[in-house]
Protein backbone atom coordinates (compact mmCIF):
# COMPACT_ATOMS: atom_id res chain seq x y z
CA UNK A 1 0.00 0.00 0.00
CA UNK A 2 1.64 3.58 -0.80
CA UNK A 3 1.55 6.13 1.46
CA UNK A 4 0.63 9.91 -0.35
CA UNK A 5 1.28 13.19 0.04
CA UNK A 6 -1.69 15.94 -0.76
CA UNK A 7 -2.00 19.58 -1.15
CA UNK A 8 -4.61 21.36 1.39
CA UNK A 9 -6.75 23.75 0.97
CA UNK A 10 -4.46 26.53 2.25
CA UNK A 11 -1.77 25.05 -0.77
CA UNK A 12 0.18 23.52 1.64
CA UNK A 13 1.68 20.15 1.49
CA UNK A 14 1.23 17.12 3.80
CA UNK A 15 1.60 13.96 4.54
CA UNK A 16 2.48 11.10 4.02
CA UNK A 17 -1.18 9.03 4.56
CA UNK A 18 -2.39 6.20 3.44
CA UNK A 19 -5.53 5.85 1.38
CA UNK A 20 -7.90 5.18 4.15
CA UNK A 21 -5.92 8.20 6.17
CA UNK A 22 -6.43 10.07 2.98
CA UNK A 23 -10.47 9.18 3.49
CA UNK A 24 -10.25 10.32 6.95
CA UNK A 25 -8.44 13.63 5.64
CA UNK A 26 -11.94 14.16 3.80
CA UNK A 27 -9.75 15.23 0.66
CA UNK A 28 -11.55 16.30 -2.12
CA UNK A 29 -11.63 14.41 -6.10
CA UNK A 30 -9.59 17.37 -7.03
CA UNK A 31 -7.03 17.28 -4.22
CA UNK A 32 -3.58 16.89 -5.52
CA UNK A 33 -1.95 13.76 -4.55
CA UNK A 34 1.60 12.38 -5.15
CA UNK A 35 3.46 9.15 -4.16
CA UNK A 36 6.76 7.57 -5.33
CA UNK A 37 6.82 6.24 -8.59
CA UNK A 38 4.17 9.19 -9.80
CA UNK A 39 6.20 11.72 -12.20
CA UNK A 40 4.19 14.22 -11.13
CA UNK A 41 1.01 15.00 -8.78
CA UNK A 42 -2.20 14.36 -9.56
CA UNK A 43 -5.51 14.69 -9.19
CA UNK A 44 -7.16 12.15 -6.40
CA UNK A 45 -9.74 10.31 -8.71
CA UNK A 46 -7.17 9.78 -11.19
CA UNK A 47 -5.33 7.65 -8.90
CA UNK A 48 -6.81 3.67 -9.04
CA UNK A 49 -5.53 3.43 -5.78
CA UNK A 50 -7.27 6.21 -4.07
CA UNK A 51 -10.74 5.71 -6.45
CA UNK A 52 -12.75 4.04 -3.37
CA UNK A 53 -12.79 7.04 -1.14
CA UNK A 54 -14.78 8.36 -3.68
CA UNK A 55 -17.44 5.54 -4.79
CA UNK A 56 -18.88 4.81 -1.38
CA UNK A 57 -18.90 7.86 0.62
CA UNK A 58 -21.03 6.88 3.34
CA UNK A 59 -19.17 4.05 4.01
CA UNK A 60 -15.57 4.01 5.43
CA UNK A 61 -13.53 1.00 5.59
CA UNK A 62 -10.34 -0.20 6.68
CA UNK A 63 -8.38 -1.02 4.02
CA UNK A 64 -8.56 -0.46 0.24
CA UNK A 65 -11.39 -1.01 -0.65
CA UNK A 66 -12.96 -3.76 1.62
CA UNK A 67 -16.68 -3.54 0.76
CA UNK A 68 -18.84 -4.42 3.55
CA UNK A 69 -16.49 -3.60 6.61
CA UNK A 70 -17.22 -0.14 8.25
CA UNK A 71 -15.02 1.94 10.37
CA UNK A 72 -15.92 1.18 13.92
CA UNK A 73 -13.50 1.91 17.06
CA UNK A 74 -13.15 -2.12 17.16
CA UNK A 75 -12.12 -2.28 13.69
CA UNK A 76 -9.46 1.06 13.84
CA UNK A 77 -7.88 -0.57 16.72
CA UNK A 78 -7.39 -4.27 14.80
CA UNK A 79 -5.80 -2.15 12.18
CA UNK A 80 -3.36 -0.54 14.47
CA UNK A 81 -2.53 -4.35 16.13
CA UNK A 82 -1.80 -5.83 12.73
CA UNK A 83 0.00 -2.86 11.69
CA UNK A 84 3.52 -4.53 10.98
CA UNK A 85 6.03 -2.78 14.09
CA UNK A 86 9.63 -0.99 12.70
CA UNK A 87 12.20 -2.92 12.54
CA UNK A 88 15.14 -2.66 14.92
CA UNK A 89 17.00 0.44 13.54
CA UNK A 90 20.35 -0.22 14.63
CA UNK A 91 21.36 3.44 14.75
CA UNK A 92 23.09 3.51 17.51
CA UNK A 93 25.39 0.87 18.02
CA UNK A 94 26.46 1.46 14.38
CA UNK A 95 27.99 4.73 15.21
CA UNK A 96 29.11 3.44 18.75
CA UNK A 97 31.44 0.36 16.57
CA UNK A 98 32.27 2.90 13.93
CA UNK A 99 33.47 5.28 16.50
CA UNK A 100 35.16 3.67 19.12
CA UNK A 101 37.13 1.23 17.26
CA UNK A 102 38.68 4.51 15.83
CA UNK A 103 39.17 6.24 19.12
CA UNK A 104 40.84 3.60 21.05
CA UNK A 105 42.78 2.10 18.57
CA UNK A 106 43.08 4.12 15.58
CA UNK A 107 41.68 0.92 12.98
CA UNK A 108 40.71 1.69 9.86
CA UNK A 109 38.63 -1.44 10.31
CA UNK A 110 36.23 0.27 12.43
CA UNK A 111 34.98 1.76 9.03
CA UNK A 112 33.11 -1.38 7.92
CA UNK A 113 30.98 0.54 10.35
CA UNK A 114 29.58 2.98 8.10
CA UNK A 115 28.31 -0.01 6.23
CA UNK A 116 26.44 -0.64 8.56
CA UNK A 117 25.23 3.62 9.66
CA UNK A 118 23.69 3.35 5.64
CA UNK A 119 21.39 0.23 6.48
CA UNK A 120 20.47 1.86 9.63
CA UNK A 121 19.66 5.41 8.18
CA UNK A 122 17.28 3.49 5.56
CA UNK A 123 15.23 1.99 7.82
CA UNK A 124 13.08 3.94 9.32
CA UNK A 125 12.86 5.81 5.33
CA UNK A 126 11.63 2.34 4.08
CA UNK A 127 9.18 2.00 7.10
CA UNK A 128 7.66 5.05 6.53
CA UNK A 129 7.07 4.76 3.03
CA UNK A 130 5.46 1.55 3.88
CA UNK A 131 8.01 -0.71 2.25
CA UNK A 132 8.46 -2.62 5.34
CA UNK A 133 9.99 -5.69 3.51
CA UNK A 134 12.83 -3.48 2.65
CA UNK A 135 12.92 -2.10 5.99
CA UNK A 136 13.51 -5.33 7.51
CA UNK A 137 16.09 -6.51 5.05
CA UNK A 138 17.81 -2.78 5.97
CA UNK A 139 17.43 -4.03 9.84
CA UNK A 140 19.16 -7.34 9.23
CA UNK A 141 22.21 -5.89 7.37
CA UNK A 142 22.57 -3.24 9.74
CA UNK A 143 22.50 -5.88 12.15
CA UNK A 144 24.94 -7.94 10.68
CA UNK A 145 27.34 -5.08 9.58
CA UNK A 146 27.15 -3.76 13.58
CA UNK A 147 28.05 -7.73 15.26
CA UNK A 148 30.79 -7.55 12.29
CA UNK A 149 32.38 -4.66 12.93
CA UNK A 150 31.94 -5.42 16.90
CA UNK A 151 33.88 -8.52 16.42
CA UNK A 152 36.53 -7.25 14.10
CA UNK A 153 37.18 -4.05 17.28
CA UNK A 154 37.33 -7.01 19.88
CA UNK A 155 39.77 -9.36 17.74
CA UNK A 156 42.04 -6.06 16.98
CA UNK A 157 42.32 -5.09 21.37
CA UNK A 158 42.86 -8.93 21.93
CA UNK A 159 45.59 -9.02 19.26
CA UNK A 160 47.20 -5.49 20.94
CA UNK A 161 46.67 -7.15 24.21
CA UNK A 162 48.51 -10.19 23.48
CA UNK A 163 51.01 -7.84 21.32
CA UNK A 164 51.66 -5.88 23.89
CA UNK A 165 51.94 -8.57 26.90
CA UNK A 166 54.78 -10.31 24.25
CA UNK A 167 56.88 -7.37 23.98
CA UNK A 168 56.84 -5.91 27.32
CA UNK A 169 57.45 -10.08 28.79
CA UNK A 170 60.49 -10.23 26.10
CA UNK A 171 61.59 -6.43 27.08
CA UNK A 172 61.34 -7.36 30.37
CA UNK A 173 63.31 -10.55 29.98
CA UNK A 174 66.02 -8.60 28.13
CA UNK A 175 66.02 -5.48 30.59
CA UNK A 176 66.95 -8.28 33.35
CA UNK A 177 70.05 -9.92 31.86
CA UNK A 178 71.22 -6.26 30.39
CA UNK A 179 71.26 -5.32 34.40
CA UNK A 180 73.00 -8.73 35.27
CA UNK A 181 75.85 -7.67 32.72
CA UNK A 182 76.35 -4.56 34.01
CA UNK A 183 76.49 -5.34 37.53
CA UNK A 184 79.78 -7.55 36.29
């Protein structure tokens, strides 16, 4: 289902609604309507989509068109239940592994992280324009580019660690015998 923007009566622009939000809107057959994929707007009865607000207007329903099934309380709420959630947006923690990684250790691998900032950022777009499909495929990468570059940080300050632990133990095993030979 597409979600549209309209022109109101004062010529401003709003949205975005979905046809039976449009209904509620009480737009007009000569409302100007747009959506993605539409070149440019249009008039309200000369989108299929939008046609039933139009045919039956004593009648609202809940989705396009349902004959039969009017708008009661009961039936608005059902619609809100069913209503498919966001997805997980990931936002966050993909700028937390992006960032820190680069703070604390200066790896360029933490920037597998903005892989996974451009899935997150599309999320809540996809959502909104009701493409929730695409939403939660956008989720799951994000997801998977954020444990990814989580992983990668925590393998690079283990191998420092252990870096780090070898040269100071074989600098401090040298230090000792260079204090034996000068005590000779």
């Amino acid at each position: 289902m597409n979600h549209y923007f309209f022109i109101d009566e004062t010529g401003k622009q709003r949205g975005t609604f979905s046809p039976v939000e449009l209904r509620r809107e009480n737009i007009k057959r000569e409302t100007l309507v747009w959506t993605q994929g539409m070149e440019n707007w249009k008039r309200a009865d000369e989108v299929s989509e939008l046609k039933f607000i139009f045919e039956q207007s004593g009648v609202e329903q809940i989705s396009e068109p349902q004959p039969g099934i009017p708008v009661s309380p009961e039936n608005v709420a059902f619609e809100k239940e069913n209503r498919n959630l966001m997805p997980k947006t990931w936002l966050v923690e993909s700028i937390l592994v992006t960032i820190l990684p680069f703070m604390f250790c200066g790896s360029f691998l933490s920037l597998l992280g903005i892989i996974a900032i451009v899935y997150s950022a599309q999320v809540e777009s996809f959502y909104n324009r009701g493409d929730y499909t695409a939403a939660l495929e956008s989720s799951r990468s994000a997801g998977k580019w954020t444990k990814i570059t989580f992983w990668i940080f925590i393998a690079w300050v283990l191998l420092l660690a252990v870096a780090m632990l070898l040269l100071f133990g074989l600098l401090g095993f040298s230090l000792t015998g260079m204090g034996d030979l000068i005590d000779l």
